[in-house]
PDB file of N, CA and C in Angstrom:
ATOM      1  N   UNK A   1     117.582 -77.683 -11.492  1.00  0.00           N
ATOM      2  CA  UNK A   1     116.889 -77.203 -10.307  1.00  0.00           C
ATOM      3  C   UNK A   1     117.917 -77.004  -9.197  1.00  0.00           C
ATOM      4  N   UNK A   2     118.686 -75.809  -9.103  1.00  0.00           N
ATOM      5  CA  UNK A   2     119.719 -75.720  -8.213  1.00  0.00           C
ATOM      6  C   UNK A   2     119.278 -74.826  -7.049  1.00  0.00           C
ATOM      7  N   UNK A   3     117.894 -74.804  -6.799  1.00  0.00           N
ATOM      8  CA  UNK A   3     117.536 -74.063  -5.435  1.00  0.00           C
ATOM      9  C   UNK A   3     118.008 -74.457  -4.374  1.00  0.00           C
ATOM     10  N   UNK A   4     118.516 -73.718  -3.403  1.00  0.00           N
ATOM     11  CA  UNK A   4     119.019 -74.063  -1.889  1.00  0.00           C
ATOM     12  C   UNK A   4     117.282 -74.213  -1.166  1.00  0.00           C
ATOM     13  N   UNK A   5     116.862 -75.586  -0.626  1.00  0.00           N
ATOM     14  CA  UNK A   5     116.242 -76.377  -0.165  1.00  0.00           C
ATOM     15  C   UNK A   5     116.319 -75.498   1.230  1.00  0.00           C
ATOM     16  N   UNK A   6     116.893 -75.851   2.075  1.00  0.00           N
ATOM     17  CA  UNK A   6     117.122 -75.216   3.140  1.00  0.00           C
ATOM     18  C   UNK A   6     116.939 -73.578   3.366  1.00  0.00           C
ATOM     19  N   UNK A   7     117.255 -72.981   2.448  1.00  0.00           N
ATOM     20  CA  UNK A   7     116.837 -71.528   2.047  1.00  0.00           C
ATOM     21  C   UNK A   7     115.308 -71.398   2.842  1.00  0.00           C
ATOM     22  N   UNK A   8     114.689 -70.390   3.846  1.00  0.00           N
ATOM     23  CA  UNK A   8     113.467 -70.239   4.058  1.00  0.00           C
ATOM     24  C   UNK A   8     112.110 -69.929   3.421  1.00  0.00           C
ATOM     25  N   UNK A   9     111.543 -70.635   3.685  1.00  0.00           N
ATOM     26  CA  UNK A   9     110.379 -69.999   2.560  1.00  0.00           C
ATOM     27  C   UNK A   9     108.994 -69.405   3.479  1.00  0.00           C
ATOM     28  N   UNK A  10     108.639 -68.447   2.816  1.00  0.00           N
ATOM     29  CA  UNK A  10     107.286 -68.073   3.563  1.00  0.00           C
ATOM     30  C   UNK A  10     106.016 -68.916   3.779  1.00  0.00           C
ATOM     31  N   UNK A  11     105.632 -68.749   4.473  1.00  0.00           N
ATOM     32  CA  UNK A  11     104.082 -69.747   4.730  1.00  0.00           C
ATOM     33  C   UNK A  11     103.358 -68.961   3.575  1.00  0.00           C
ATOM     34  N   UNK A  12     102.181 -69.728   3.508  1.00  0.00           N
ATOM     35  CA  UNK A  12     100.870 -69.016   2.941  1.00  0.00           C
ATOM     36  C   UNK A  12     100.191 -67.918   4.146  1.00  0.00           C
ATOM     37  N   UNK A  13     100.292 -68.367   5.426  1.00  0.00           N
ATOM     38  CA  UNK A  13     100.005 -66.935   6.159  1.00  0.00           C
ATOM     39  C   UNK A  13     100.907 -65.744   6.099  1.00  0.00           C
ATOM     40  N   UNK A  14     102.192 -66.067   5.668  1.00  0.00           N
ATOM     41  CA  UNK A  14     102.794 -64.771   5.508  1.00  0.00           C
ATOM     42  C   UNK A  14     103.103 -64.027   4.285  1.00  0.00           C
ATOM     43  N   UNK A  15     102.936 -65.135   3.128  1.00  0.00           N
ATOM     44  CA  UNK A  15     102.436 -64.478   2.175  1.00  0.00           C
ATOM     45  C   UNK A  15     101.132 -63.512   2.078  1.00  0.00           C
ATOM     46  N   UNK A  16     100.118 -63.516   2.626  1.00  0.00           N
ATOM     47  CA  UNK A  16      99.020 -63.624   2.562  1.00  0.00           C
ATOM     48  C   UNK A  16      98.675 -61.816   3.446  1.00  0.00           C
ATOM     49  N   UNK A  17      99.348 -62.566   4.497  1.00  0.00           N
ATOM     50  CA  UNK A  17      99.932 -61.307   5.240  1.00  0.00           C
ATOM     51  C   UNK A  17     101.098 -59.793   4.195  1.00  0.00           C
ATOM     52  N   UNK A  18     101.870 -60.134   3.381  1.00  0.00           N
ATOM     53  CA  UNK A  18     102.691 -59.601   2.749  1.00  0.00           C
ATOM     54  C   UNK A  18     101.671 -59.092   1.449  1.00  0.00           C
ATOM     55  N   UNK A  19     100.655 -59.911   1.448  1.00  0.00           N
ATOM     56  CA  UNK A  19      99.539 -59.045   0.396  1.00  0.00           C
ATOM     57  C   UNK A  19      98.563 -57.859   0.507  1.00  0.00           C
ATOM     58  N   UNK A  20      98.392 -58.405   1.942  1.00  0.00           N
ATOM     59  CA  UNK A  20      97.058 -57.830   2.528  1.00  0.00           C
ATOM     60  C   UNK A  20      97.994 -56.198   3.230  1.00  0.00           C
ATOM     61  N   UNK A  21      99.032 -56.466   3.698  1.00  0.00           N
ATOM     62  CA  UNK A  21      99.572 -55.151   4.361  1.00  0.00           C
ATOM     63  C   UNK A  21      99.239 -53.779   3.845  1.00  0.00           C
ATOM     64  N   UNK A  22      99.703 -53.828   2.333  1.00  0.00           N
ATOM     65  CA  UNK A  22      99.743 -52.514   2.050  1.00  0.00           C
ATOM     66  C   UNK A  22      97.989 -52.348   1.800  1.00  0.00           C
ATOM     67  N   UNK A  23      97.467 -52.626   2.039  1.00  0.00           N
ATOM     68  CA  UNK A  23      96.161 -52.350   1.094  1.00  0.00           C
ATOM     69  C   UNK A  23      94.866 -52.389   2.821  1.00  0.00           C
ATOM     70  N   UNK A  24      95.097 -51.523   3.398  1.00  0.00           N
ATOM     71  CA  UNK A  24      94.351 -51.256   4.917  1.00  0.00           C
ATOM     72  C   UNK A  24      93.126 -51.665   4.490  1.00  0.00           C
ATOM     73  N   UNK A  25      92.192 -51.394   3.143  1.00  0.00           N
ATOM     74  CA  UNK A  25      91.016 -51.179   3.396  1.00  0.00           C
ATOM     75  C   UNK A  25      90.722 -52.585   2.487  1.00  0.00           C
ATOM     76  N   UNK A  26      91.494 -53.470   2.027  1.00  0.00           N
ATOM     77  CA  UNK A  26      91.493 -54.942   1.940  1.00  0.00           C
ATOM     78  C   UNK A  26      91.942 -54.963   0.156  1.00  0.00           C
ATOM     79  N   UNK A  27      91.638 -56.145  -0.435  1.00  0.00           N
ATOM     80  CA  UNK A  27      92.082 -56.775  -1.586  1.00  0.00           C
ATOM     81  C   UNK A  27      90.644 -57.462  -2.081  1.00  0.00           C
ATOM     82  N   UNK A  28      90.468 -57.699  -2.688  1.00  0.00           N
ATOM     83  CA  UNK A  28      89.586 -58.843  -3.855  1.00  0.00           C
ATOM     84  C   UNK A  28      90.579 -60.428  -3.858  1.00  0.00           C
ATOM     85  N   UNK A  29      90.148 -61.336  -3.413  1.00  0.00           N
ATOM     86  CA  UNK A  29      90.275 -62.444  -3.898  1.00  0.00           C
ATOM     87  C   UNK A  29      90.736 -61.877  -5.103  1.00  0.00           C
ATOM     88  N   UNK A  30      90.605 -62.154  -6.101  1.00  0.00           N
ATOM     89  CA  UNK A  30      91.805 -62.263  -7.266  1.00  0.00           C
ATOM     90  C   UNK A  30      92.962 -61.673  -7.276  1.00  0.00           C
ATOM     91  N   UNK A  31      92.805 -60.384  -7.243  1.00  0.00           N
ATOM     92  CA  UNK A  31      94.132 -59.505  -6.459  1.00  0.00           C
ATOM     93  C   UNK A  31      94.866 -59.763  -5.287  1.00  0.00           C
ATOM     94  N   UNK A  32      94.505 -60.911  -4.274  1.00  0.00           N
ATOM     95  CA  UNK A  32      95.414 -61.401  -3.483  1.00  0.00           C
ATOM     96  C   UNK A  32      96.226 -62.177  -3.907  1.00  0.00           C
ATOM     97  N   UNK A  33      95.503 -63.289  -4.844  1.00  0.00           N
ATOM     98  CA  UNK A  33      96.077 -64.364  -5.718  1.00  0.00           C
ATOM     99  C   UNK A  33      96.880 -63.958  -6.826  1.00  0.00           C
ATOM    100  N   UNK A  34      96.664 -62.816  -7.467  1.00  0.00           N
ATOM    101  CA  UNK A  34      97.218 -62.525  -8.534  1.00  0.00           C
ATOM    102  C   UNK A  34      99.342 -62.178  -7.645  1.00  0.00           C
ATOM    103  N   UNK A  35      98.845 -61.192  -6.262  1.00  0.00           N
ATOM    104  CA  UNK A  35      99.773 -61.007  -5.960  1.00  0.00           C
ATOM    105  C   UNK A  35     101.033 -61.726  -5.080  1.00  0.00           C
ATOM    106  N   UNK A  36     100.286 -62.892  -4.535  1.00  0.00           N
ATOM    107  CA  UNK A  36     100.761 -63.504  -4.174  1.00  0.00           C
ATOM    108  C   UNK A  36     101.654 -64.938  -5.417  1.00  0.00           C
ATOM    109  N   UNK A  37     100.991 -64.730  -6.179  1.00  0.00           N
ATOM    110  CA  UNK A  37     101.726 -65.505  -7.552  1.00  0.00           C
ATOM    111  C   UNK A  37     102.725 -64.695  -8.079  1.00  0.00           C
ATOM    112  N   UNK A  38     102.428 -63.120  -8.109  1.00  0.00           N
ATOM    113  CA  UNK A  38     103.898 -62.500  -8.891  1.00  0.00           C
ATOM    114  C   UNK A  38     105.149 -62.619  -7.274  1.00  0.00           C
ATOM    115  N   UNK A  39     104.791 -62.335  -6.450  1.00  0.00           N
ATOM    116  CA  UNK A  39     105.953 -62.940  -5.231  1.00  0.00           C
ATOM    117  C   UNK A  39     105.960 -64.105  -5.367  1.00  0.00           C
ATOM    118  N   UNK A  40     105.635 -65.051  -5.766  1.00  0.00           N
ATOM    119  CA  UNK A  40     106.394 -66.177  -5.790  1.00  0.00           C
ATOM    120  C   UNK A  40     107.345 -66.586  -7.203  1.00  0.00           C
ATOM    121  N   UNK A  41     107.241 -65.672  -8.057  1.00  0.00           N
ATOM    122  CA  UNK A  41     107.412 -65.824  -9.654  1.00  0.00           C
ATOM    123  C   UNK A  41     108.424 -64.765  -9.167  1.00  0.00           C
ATOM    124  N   UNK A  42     108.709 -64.222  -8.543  1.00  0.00           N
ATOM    125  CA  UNK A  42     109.729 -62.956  -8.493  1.00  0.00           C
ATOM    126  C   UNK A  42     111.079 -63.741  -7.489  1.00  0.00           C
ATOM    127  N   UNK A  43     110.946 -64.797  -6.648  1.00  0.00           N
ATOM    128  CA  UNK A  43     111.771 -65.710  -6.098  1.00  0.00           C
ATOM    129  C   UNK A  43     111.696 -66.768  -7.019  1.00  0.00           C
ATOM    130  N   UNK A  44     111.139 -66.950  -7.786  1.00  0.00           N
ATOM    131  CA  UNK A  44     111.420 -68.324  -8.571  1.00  0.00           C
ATOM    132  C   UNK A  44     111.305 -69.537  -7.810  1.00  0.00           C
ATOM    133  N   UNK A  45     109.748 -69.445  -7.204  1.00  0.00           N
ATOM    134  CA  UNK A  45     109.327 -70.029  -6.223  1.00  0.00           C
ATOM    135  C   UNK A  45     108.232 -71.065  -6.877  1.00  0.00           C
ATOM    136  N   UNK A  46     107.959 -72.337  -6.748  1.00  0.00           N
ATOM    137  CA  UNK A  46     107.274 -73.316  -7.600  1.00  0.00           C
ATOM    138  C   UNK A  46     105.810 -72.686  -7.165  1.00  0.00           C
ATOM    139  N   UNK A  47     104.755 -72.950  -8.331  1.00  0.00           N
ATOM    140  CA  UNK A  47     103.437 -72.582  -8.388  1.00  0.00           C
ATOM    141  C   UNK A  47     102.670 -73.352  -8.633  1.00  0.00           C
ATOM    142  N   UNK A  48     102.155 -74.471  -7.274  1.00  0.00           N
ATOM    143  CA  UNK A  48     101.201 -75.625  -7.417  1.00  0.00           C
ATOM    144  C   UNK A  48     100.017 -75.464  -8.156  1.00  0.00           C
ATOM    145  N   UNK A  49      99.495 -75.985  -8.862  1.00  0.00           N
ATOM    146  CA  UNK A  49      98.424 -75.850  -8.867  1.00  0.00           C
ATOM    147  C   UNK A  49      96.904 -75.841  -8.050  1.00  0.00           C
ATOM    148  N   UNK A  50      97.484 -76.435  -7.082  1.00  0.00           N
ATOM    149  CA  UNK A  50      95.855 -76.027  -6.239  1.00  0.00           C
ATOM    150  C   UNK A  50      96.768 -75.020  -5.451  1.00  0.00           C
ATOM    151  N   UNK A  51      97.438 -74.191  -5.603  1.00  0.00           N
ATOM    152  CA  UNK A  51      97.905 -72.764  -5.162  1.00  0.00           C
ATOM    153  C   UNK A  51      96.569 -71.714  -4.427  1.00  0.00           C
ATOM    154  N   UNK A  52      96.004 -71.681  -5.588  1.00  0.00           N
ATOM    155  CA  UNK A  52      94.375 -70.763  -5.083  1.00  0.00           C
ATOM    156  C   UNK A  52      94.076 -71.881  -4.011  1.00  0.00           C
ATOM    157  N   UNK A  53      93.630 -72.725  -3.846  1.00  0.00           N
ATOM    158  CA  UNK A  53      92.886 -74.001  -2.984  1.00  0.00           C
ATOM    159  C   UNK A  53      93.410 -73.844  -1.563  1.00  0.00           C
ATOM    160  N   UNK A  54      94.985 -73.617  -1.633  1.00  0.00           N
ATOM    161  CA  UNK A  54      95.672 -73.950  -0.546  1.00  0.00           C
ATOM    162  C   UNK A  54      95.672 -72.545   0.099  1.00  0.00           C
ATOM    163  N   UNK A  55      95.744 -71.149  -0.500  1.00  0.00           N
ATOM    164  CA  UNK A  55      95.578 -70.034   0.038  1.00  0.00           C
ATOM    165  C   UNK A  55      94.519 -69.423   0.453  1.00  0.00           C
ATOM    166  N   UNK A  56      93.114 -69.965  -0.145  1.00  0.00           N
ATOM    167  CA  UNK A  56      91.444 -70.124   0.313  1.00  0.00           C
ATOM    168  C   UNK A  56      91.214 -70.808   1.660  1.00  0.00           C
ATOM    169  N   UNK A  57      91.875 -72.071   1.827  1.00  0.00           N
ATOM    170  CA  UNK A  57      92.017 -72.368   2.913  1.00  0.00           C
ATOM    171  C   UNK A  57      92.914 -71.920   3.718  1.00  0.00           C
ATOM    172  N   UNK A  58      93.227 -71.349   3.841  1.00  0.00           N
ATOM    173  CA  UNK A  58      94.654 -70.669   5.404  1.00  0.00           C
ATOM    174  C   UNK A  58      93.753 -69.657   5.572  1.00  0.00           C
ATOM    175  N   UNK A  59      93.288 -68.986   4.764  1.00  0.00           N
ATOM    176  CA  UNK A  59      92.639 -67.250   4.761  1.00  0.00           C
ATOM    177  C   UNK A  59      91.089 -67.845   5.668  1.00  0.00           C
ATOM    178  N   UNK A  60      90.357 -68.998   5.142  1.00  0.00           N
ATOM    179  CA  UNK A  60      89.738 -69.215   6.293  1.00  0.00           C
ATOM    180  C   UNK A  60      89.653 -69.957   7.072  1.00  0.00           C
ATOM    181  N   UNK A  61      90.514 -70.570   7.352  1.00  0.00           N
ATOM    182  CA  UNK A  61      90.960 -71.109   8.753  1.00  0.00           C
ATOM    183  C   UNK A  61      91.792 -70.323   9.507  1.00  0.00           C
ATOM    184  N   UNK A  62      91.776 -69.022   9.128  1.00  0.00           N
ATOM    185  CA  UNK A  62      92.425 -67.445  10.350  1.00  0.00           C
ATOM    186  C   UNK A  62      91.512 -66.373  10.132  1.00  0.00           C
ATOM    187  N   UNK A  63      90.480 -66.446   9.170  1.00  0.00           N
ATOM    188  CA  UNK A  63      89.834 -65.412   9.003  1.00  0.00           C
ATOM    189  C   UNK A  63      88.493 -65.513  10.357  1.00  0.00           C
ATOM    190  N   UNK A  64      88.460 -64.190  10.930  1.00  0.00           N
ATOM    191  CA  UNK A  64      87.039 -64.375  11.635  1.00  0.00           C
ATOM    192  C   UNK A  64      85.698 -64.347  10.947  1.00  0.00           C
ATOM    193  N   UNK A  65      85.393 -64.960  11.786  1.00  0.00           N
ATOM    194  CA  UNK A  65      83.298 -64.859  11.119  1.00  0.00           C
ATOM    195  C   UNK A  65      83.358 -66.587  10.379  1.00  0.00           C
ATOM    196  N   UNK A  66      84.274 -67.372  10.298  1.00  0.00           N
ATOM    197  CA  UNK A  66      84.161 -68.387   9.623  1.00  0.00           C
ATOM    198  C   UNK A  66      84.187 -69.415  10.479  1.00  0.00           C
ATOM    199  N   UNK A  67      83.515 -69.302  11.648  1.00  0.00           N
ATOM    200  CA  UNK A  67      82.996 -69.586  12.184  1.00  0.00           C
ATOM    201  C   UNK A  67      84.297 -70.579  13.103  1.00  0.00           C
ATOM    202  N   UNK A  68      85.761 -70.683  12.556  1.00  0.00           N
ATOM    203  CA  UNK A  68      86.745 -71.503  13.211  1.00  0.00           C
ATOM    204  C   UNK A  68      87.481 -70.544  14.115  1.00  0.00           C
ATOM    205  N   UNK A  69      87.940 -69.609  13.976  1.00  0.00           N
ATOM    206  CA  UNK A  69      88.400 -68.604  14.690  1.00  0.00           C
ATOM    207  C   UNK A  69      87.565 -67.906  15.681  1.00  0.00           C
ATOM    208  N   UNK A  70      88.121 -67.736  16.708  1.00  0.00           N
ATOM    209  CA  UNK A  70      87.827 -66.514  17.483  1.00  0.00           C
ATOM    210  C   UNK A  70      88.284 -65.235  17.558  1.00  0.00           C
ATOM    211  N   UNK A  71      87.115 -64.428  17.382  1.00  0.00           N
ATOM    212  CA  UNK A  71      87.804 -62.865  16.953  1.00  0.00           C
ATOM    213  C   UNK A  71      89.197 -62.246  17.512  1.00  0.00           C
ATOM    214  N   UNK A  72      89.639 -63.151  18.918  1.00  0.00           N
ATOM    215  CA  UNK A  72      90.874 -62.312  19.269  1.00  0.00           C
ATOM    216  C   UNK A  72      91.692 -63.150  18.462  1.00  0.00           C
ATOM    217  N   UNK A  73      92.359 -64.200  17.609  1.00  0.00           N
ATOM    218  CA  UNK A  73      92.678 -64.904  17.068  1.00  0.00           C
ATOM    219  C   UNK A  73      92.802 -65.104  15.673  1.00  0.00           C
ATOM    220  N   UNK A  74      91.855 -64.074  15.343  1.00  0.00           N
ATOM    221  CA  UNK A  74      91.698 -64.068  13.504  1.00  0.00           C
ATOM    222  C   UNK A  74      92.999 -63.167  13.201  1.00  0.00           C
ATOM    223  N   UNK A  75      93.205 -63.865  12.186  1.00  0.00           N
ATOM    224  CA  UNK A  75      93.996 -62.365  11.548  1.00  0.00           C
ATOM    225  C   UNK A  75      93.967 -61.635  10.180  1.00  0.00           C
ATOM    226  N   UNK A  76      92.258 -62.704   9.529  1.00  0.00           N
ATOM    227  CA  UNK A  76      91.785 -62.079   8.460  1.00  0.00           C
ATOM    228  C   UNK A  76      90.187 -61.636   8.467  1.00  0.00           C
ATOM    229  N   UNK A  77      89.844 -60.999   8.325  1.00  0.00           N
ATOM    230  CA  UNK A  77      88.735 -60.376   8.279  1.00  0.00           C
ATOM    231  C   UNK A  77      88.026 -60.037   6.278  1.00  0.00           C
ATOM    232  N   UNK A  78      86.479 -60.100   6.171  1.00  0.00           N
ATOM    233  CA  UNK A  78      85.830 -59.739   5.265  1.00  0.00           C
ATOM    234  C   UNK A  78      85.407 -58.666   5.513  1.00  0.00           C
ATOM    235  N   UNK A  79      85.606 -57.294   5.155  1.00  0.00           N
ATOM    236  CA  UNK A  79      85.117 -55.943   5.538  1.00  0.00           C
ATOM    237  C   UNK A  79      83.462 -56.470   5.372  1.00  0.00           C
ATOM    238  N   UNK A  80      82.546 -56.032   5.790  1.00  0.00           N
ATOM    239  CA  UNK A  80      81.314 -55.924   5.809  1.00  0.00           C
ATOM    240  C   UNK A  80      80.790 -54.762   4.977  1.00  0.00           C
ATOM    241  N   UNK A  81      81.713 -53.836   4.761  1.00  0.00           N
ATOM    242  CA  UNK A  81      80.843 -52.689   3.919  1.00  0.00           C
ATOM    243  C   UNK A  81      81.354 -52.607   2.493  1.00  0.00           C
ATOM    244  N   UNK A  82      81.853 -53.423   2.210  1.00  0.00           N
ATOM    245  CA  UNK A  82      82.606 -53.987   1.180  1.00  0.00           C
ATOM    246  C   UNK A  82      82.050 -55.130   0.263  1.00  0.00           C
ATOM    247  N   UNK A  83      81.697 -54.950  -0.981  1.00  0.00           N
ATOM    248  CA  UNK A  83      80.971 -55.360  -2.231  1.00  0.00           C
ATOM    249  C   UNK A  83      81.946 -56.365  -2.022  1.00  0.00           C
ATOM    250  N   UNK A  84      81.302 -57.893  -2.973  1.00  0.00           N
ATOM    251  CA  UNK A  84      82.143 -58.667  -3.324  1.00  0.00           C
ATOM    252  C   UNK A  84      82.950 -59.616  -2.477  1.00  0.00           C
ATOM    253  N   UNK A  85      84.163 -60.595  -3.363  1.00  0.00           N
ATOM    254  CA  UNK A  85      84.730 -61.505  -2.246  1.00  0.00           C
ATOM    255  C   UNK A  85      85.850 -60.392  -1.938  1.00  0.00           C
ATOM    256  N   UNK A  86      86.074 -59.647  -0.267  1.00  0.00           N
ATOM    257  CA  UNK A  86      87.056 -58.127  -0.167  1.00  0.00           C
ATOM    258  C   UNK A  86      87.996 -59.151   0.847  1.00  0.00           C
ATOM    259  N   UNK A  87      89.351 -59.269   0.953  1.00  0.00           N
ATOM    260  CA  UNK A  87      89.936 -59.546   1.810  1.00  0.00           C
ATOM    261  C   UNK A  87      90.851 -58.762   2.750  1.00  0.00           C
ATOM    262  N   UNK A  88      90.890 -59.015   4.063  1.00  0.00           N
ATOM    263  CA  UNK A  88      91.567 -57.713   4.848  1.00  0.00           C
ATOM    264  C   UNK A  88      92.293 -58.550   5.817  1.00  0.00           C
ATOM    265  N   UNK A  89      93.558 -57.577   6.222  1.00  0.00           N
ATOM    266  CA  UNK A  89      93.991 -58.253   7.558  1.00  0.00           C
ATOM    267  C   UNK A  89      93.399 -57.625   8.285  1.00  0.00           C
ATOM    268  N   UNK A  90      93.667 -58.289   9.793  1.00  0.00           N
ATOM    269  CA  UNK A  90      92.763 -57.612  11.142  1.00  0.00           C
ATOM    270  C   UNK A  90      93.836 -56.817  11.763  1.00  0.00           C
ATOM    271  N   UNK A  91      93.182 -55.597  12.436  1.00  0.00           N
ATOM    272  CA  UNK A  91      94.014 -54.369  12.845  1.00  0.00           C
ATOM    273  C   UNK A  91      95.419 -54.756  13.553  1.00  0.00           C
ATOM    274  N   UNK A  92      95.179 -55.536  14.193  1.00  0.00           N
ATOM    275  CA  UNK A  92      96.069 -55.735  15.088  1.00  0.00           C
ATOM    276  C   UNK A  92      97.313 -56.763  14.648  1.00  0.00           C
ATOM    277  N   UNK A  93      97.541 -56.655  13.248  1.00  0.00           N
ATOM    278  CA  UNK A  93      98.753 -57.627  12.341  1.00  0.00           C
ATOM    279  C   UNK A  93      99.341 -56.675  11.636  1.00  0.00           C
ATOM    280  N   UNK A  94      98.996 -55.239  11.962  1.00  0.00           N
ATOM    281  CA  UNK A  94      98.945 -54.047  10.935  1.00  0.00           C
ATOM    282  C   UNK A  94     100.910 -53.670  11.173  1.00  0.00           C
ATOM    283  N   UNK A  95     101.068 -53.784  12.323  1.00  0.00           N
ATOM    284  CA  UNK A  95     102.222 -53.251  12.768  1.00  0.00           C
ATOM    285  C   UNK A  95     102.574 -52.396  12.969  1.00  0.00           C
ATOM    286  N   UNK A  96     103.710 -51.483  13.731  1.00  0.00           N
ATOM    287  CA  UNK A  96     103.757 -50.457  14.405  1.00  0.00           C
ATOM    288  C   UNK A  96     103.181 -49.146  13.047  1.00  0.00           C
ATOM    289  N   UNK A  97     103.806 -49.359  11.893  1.00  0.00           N
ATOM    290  CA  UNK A  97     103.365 -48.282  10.467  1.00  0.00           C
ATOM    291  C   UNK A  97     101.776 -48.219  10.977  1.00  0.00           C
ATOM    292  N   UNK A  98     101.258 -48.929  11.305  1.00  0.00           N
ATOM    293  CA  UNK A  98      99.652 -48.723  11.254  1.00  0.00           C
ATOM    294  C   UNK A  98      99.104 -47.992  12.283  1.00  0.00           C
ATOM    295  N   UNK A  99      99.531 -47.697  13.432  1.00  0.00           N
ATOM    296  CA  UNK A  99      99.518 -46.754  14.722  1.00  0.00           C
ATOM    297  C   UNK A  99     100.164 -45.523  14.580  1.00  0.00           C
ATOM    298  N   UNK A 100     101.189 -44.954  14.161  1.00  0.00           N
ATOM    299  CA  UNK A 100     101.844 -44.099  13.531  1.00  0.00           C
ATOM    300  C   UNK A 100     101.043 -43.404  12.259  1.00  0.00           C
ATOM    301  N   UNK A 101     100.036 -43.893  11.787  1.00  0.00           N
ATOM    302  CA  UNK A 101      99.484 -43.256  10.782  1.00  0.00           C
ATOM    303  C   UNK A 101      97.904 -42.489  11.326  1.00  0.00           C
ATOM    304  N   UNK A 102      97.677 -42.671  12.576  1.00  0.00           N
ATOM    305  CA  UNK A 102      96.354 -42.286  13.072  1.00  0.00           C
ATOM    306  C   UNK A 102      96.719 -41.059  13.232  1.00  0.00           C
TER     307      UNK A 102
END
């Protein structure tokens, strides 16, 4: 196990964030997880097992409507017109690419 320790590692919000970016109109729960496991398998990054557990919780403890966040404050959102468990970031995490495309 010769990983540099000190080396930075991403949060689960910025993973999470690094999932949700490309995909404006959101992800599926599994497809967040799925992708957030091949980025961590692509750094050779350890894969807890309550991995799903620990990324369910960050997504709603920042997501709005879950009743912990306040909407200026969220930075994940459930589309509403959207079947299923849909996950999205909120507009305003989009970054300058996302203003430039209107």
């Amino acid at each position: 196990m010769s990983q540099d320790r000190r080396a930075p590692r991403a949060t689960i919000v910025e993973e999470l964030v690094a999932a949700l970016a490309p995909h404006p109109a959101g992800l599926r729960r599994w497809s967040v997880m799925r992708a957030i496991r091949k980025g961590r398998e692509a750094v050779a990054r350890d894969i807890p097992l309550k991995l799903e557990a620990d990324v369910e919780r960050t997504f709603r403890q920042y997501c709005s409507g879950d009743g912990v966040r306040a909407a200026g404050t969220a930075l994940f959102y459930r589309p509403a017109e959207k079947a299923g468990e849909v996950w999205a970031l909120a507009a305003r995490v989009d970054g300058p690419e996302a203003s430039s495309q209107e």
